[in-house]
C-alpha atoms as a PDB file:
ATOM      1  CA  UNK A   1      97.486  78.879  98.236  1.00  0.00           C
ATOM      2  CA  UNK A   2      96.552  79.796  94.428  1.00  0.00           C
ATOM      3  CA  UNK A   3      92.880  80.673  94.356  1.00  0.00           C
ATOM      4  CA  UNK A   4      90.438  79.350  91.574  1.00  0.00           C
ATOM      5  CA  UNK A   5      89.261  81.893  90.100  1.00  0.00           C
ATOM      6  CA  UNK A   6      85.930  81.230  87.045  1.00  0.00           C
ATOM      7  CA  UNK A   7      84.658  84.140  84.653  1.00  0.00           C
ATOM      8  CA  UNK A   8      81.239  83.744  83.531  1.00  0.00           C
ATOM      9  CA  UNK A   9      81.023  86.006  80.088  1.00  0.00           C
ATOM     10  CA  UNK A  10      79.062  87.313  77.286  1.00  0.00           C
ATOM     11  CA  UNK A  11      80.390  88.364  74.344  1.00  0.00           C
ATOM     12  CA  UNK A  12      78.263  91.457  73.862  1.00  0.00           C
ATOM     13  CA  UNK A  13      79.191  92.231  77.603  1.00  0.00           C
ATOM     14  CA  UNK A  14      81.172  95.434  77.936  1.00  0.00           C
ATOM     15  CA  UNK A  15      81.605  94.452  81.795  1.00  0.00           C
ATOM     16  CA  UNK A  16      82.816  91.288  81.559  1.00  0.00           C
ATOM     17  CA  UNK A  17      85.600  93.282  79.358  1.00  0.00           C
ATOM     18  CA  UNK A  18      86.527  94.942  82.610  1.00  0.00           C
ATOM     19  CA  UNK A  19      86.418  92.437  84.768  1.00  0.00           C
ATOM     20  CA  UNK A  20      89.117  90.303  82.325  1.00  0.00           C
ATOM     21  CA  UNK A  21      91.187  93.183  81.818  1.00  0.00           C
ATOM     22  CA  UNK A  22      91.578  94.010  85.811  1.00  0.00           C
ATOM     23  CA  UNK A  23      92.327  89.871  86.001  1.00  0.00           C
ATOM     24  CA  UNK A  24      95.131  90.081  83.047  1.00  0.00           C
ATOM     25  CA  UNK A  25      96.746  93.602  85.298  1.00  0.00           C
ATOM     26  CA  UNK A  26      96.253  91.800  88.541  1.00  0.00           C
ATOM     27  CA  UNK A  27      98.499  88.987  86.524  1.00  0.00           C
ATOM     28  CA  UNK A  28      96.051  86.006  87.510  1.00  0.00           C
ATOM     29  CA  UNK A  29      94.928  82.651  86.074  1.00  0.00           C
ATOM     30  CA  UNK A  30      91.448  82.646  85.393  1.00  0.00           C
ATOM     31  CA  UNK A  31      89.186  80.144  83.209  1.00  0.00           C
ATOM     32  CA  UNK A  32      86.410  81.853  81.236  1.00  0.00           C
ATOM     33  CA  UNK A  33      82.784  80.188  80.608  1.00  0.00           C
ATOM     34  CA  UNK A  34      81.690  82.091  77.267  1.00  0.00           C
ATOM     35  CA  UNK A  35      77.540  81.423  78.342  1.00  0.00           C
ATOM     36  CA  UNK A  36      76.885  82.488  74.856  1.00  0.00           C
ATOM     37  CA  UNK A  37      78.914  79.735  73.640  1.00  0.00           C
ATOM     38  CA  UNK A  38      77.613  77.147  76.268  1.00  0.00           C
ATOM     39  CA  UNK A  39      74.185  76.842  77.122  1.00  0.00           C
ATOM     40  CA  UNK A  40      74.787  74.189  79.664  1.00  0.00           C
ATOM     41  CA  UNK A  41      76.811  76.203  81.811  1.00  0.00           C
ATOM     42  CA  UNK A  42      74.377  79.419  81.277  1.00  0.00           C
ATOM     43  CA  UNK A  43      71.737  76.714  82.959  1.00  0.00           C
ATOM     44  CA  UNK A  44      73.974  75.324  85.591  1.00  0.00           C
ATOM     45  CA  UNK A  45      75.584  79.026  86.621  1.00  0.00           C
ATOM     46  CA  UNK A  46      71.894  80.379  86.872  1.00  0.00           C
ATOM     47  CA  UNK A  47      70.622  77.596  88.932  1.00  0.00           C
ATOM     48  CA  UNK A  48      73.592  78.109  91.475  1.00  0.00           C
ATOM     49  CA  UNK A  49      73.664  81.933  91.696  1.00  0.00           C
ATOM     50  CA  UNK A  50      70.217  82.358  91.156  1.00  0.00           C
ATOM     51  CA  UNK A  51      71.325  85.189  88.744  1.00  0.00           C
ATOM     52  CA  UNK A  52      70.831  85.605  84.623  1.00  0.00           C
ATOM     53  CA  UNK A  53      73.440  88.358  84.438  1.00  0.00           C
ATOM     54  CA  UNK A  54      77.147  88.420  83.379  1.00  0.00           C
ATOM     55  CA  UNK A  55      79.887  88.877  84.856  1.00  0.00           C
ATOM     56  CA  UNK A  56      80.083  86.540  87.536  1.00  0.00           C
ATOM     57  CA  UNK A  57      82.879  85.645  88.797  1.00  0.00           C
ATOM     58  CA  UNK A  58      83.581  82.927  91.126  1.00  0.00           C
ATOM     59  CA  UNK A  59      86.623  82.804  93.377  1.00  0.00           C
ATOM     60  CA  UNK A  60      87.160  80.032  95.527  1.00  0.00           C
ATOM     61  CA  UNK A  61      83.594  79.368  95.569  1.00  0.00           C
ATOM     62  CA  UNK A  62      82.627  83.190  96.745  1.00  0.00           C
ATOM     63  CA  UNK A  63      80.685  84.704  94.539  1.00  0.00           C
ATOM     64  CA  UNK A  64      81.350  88.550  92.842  1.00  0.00           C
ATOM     65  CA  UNK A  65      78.370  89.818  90.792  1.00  0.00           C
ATOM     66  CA  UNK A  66      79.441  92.966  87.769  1.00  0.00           C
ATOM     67  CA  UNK A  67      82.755  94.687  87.920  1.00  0.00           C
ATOM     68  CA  UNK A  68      83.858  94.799  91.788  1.00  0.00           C
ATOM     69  CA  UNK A  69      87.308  95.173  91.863  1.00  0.00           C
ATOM     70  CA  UNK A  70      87.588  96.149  95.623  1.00  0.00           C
ATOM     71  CA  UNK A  71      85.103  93.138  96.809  1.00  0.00           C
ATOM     72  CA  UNK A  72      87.918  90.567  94.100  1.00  0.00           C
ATOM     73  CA  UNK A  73      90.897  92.293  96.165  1.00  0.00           C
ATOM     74  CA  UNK A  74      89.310  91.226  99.451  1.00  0.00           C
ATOM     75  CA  UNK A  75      88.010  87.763  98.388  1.00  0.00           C
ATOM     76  CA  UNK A  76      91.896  86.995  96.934  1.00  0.00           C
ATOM     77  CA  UNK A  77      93.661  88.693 100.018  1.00  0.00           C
ATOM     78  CA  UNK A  78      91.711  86.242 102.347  1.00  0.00           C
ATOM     79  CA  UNK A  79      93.089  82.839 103.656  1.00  0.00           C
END
């Protein structure tokens, strides 16, 4: 089954650099939510998470918070 996988990002965010660049080696599809460049979704990715910080990535509706490549291994490796 092909996981969803969301990126939250800043522009300014050296992080969410990382996080895109380990998705692009990894070879997976990913949409990316520029929060900069969309206010809504800054509001609407807050009140879920409960977090104001970028990265976030959301796979399959599990949650990664920063650059954790080991925790996005596990989380796409699960059925």
């Amino acid at each position: 089954m092909e996981k969803e996988i969301t990126l939250y990002t800043s522009a300014m965010c050296p992080v969410c650099s990382m996080v895109r660049e380990f998705l692009t080696t990894m070879s997976l599809e990913y949409k990316e939510i520029n929060v900069d460049l969309n206010p809504v979704a800054l509001i609407k990715l807050v009140r879920k998470t409960r977090r104001l910080s970028v990265p976030q990535t959301n796979i399959n509706e599990e949650w990664i918070f920063g650059f954790d490549p080991a925790r996005m291994l596990e989380v796409l490796n699960s059925d």
